[in-house]
Protein backbone atom coordinates (compact mmCIF):
# COMPACT_ATOMS: atom_id res chain seq x y z
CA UNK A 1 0.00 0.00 0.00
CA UNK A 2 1.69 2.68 -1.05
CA UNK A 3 -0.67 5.55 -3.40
CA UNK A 4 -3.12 7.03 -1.94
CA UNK A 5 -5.53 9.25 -3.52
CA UNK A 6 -7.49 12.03 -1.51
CA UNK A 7 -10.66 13.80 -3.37
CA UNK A 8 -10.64 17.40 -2.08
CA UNK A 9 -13.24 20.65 -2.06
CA UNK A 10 -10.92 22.23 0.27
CA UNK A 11 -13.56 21.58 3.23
CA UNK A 12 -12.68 20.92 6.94
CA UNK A 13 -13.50 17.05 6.37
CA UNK A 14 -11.00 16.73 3.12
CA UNK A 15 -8.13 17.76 5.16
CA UNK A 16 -8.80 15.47 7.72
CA UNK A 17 -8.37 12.66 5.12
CA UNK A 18 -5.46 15.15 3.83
CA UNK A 19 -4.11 14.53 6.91
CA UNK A 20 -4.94 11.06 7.29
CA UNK A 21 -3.26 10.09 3.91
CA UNK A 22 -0.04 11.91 4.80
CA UNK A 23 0.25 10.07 7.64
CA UNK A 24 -0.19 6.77 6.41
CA UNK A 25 2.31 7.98 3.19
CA UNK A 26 4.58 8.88 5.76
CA UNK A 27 4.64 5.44 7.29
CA UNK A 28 5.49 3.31 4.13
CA UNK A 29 7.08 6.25 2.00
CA UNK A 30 4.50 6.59 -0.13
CA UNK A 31 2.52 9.06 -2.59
CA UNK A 32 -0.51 10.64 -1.95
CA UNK A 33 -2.82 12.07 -4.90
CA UNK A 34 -4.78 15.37 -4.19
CA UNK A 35 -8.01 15.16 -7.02
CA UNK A 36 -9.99 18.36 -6.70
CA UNK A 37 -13.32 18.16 -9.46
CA UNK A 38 -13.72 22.57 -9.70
CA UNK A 39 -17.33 23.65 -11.38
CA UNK A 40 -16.85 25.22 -14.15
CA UNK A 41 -19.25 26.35 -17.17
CA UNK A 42 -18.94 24.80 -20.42
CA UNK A 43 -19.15 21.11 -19.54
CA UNK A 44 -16.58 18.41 -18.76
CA UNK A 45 -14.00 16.55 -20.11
CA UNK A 46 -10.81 19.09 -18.69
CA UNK A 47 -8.23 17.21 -16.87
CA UNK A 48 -5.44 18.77 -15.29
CA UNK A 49 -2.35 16.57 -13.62
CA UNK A 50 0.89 18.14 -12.37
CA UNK A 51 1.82 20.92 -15.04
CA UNK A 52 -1.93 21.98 -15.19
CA UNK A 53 -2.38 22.87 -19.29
CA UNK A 54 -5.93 23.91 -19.74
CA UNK A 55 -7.85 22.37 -22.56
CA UNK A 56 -9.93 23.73 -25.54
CA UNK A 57 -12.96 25.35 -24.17
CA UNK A 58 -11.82 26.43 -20.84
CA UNK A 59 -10.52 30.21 -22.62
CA UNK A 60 -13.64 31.82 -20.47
CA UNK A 61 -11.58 34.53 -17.98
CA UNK A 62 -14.26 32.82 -15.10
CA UNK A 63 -12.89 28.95 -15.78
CA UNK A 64 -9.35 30.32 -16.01
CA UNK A 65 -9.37 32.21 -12.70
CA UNK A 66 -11.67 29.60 -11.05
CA UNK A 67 -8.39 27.30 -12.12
CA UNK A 68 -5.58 29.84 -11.02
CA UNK A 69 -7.87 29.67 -7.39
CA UNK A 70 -7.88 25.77 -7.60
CA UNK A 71 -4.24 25.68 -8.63
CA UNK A 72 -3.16 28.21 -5.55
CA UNK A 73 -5.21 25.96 -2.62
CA UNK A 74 -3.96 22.98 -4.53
CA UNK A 75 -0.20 23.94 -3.97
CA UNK A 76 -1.12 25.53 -1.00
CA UNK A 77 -2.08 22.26 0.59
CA UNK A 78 0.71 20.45 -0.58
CA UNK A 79 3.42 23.11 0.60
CA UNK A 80 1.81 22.26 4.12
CA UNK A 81 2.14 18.53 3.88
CA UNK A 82 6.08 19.58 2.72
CA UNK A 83 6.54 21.17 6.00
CA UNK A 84 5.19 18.68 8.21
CA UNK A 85 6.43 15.63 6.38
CA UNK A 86 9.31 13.92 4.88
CA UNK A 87 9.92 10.60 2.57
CA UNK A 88 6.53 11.56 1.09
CA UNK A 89 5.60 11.99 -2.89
CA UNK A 90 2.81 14.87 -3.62
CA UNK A 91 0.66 14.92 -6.73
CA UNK A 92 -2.47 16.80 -7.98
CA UNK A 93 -4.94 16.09 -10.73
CA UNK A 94 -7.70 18.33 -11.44
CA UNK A 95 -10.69 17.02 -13.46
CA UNK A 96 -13.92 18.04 -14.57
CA UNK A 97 -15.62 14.83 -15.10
CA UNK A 98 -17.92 14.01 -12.40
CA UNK A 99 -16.60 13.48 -9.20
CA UNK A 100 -16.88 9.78 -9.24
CA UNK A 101 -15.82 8.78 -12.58
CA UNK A 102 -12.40 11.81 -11.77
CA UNK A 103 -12.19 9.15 -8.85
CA UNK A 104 -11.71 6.08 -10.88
CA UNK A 105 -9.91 7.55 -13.58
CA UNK A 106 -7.22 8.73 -11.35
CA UNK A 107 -7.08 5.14 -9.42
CA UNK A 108 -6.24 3.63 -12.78
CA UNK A 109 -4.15 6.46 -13.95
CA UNK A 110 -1.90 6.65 -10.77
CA UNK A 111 -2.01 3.17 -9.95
CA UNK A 112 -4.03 3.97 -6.45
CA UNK A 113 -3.97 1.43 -3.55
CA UNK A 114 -6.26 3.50 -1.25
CA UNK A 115 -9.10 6.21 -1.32
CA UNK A 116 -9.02 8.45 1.41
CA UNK A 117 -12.13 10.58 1.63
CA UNK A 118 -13.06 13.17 4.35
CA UNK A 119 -17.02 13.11 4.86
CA UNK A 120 -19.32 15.46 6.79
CA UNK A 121 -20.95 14.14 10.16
CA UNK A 122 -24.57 13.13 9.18
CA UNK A 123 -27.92 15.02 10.42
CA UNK A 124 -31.35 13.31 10.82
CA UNK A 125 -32.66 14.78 7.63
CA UNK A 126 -28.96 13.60 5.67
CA UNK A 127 -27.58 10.81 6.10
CA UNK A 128 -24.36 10.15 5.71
CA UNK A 129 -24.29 7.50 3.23
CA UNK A 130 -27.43 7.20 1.11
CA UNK A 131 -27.21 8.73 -2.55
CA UNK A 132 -23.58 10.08 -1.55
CA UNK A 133 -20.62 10.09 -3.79
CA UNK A 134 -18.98 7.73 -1.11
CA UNK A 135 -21.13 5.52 -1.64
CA UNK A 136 -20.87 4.84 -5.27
CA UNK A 137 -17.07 5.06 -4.91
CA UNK A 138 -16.96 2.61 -2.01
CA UNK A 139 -19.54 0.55 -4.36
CA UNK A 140 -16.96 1.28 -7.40
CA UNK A 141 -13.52 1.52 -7.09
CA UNK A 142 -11.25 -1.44 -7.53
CA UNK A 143 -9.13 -0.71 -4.36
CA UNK A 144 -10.55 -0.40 -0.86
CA UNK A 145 -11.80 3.36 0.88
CA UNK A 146 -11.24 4.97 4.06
CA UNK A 147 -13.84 7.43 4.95
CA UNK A 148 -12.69 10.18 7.67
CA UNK A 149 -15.60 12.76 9.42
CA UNK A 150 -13.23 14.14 11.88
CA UNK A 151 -9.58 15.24 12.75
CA UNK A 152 -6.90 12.10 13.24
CA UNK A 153 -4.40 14.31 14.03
CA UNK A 154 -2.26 10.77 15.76
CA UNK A 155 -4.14 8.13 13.56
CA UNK A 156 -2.22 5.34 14.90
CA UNK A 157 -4.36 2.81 15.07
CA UNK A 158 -4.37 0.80 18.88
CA UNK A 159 -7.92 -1.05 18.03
CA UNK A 160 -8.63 -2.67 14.92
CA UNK A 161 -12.42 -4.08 14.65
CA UNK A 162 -12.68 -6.09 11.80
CA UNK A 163 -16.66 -6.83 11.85
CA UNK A 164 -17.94 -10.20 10.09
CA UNK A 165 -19.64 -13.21 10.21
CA UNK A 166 -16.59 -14.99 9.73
CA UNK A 167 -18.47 -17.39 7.38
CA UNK A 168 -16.00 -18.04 3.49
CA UNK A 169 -16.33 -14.75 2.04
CA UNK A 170 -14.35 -13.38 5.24
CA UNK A 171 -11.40 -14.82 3.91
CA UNK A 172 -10.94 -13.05 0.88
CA UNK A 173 -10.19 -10.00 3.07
CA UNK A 174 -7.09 -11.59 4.79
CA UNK A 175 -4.47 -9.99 2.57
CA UNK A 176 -5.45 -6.56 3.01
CA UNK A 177 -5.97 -7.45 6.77
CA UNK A 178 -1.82 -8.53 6.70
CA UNK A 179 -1.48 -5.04 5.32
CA UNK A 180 -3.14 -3.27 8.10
CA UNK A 181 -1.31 -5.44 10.71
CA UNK A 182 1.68 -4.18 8.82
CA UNK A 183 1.24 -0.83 8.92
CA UNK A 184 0.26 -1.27 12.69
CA UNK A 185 2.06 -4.17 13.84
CA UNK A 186 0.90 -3.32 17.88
CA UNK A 187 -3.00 -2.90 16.79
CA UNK A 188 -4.88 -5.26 18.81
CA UNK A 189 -6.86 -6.99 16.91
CA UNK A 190 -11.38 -7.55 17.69
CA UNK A 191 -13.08 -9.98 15.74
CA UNK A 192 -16.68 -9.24 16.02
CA UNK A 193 -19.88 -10.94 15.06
CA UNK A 194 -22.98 -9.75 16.04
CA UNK A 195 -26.02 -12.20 17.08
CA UNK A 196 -29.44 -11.22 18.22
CA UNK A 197 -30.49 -10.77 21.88
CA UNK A 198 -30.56 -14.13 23.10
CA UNK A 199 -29.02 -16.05 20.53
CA UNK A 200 -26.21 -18.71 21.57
CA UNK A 201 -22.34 -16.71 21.59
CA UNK A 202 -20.35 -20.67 20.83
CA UNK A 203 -20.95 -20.61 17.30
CA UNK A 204 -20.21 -17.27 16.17
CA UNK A 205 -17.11 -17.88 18.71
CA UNK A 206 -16.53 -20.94 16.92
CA UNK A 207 -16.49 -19.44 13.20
CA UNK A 208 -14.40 -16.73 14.54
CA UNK A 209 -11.57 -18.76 15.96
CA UNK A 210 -11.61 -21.29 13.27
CA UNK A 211 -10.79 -17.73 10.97
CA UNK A 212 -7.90 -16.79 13.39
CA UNK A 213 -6.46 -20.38 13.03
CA UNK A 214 -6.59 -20.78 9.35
CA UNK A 215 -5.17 -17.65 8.97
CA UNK A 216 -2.63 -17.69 11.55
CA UNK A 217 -3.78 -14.27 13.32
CA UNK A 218 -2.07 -13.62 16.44
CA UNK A 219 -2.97 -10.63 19.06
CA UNK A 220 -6.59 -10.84 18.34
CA UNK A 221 -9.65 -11.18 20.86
CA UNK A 222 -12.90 -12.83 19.85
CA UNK A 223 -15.75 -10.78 20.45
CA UNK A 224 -19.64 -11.63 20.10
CA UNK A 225 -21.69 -8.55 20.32
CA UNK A 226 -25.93 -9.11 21.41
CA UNK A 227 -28.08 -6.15 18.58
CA UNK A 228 -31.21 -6.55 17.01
CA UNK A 229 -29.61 -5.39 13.90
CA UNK A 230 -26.07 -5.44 13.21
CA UNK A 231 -25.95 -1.38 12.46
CA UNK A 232 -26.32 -1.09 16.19
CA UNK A 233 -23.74 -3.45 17.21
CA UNK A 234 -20.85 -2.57 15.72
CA UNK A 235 -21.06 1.48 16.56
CA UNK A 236 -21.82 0.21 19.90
CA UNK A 237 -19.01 -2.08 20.27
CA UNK A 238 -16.69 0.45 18.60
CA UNK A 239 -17.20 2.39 21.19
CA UNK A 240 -16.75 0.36 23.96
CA UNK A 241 -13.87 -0.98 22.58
CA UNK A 242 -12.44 2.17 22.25
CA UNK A 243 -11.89 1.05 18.41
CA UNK A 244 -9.39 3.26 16.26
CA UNK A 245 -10.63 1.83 12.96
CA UNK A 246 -13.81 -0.15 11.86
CA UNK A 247 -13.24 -2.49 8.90
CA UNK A 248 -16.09 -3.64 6.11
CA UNK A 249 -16.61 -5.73 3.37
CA UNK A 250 -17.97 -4.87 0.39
CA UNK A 251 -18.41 -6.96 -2.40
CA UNK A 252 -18.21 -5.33 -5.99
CA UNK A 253 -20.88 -3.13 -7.82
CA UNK A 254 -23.64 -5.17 -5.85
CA UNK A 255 -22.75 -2.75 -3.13
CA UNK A 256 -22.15 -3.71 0.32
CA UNK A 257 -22.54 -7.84 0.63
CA UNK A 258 -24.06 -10.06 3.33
CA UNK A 259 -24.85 -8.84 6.75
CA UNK A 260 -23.60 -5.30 4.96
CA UNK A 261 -26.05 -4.22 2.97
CA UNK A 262 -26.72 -0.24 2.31
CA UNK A 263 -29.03 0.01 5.21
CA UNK A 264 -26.34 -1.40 7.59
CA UNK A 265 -23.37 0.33 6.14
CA UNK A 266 -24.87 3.90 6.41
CA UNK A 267 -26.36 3.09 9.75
CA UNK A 268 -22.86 2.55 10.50
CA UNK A 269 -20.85 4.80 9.45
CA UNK A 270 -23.32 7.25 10.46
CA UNK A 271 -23.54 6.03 14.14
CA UNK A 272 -19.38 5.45 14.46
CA UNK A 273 -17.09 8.38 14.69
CA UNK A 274 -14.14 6.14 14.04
CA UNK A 275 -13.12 6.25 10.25
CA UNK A 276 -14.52 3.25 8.50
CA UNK A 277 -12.56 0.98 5.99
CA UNK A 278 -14.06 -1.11 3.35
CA UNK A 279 -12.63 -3.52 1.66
CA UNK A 280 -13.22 -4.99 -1.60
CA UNK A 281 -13.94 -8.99 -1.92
């Protein structure tokens, strides 16, 4: 894991993934990829990477200041990350194709390994995840996506809840799960399941050990979690656990697979102030 791509409007919430990103970079010496998407008239179809040449159309004295303003934060942001970071690589691509398919684009173009996106905390009347861009990028993109709603300005993660059923799909995940152990070889690692109220804790206890033995997964604690639906469980636990990062599975454009459906998944994210990981099966 090394490229790591970070969509920004220049809010609060993008630099915390900003931030996030630079920190992880800064672990592995990697590169991260600031992708800002500006509104400009005239349509799509401009892409800007590193020099910045504008492309036929964009001549309107609005578009090319709007540019010159995206241009200044742009390097703005990335003379910051110089000053507070070493053994990092800075990019930039500006695009004007919509947000998500900018998003893809640049994972392909710049080989990405991780999406790092900074999202607002949810109100009653919007939730965080339905009909979001994160959402069809989590549901989209070939690589997995870490989605940030507040400052991490330490994000070195102590707790790592991996939440499954632990049933075969689980294991596709175990290679990207090596990679987070890597990158935070003293994380502690929860296994959780969650069963309805009442419902017998020995098989989910079971299917969770028998995961940790196949796998060979050392410094992890099995953890069975009683919720009437499994969006309440794993905020819950999270916070009991005093979790530093909550991992999903999703499973290709079908969206979010088994036990995480969309329901589950926004309920989630919404409810847990942790960042959230998916990862694709």
């Amino acid at each position: 894991m090394k490229n790591f791509l970070v969509p920004t409007n220049f809010t609060p919430e993008a630099h915390h993934a900003f931030e996030v990103a630079l920190q992880l970079a800064q672990r592995v010496g990697g590169r991260v990829v600031l992708l800002h998407k500006p509104d400009l008239p005239g349509g799509s179809g401009f892409v800007s990477s590193g020099s910045g040449s504008k492309g036929d159309g964009m001549d309107d004295v609005f578009a090319i200041r709007l540019l010159q303003n995206v241009k200044f934060k742009m390097h703005e942001l990335m003379r910051e990350a110089l000053r507070r970071f070493n053994n990092i690589e800075l990019d930039e691509v500006i695009s004007t194709e919509s947000l998500t398919t900018a998003i893809l684009d640049t994972i392909r173009s710049h080989d990405i390994d991780l999406v790092v996106m900074g999202t607002q905390p949810p109100t009653k009347s919007r939730p965080w995840w339905v009909g979001s861009n994160t959402e069809k990028v989590v549901q989209l993109a070939p690589c997995p996506v870490l989605t940030v709603k507040h400052a991490q300005p330490n994000f070195d993660v102590q707790h790592l809840v991996v939440a499954s059923d632990f049933s075969d799909e689980a294991d596709r995940m175990v290679p990207q799960l090596r990679e987070l152990q890597e990158l935070f070889p003293d994380a502690k690692l929860h296994l959780l399941d969650v069963v309805a109220p009442g419902r017998s804790h020995e098989a989910p206890l079971q299917r969770i050990h028998s995961f940790a033995s196949r796998h060979e997964l050392d410094n992890y604690e099995p953890d069975v979690i009683d919720a009437p639906r499994v969006r309440e469980g794993i905020p819950r636990f999270a916070e009991q656990a005093h979790a530093d990062l909550v991992v999903m599975l999703t499973h290709g454009h079908t969206g979010l697979s088994h036990l995480w459906h969309a329901n589950t998944a926004e309920n989630v994210a919404t409810h847990t102030n942790v960042p959230v990981l998916t990862l694709r099966t």
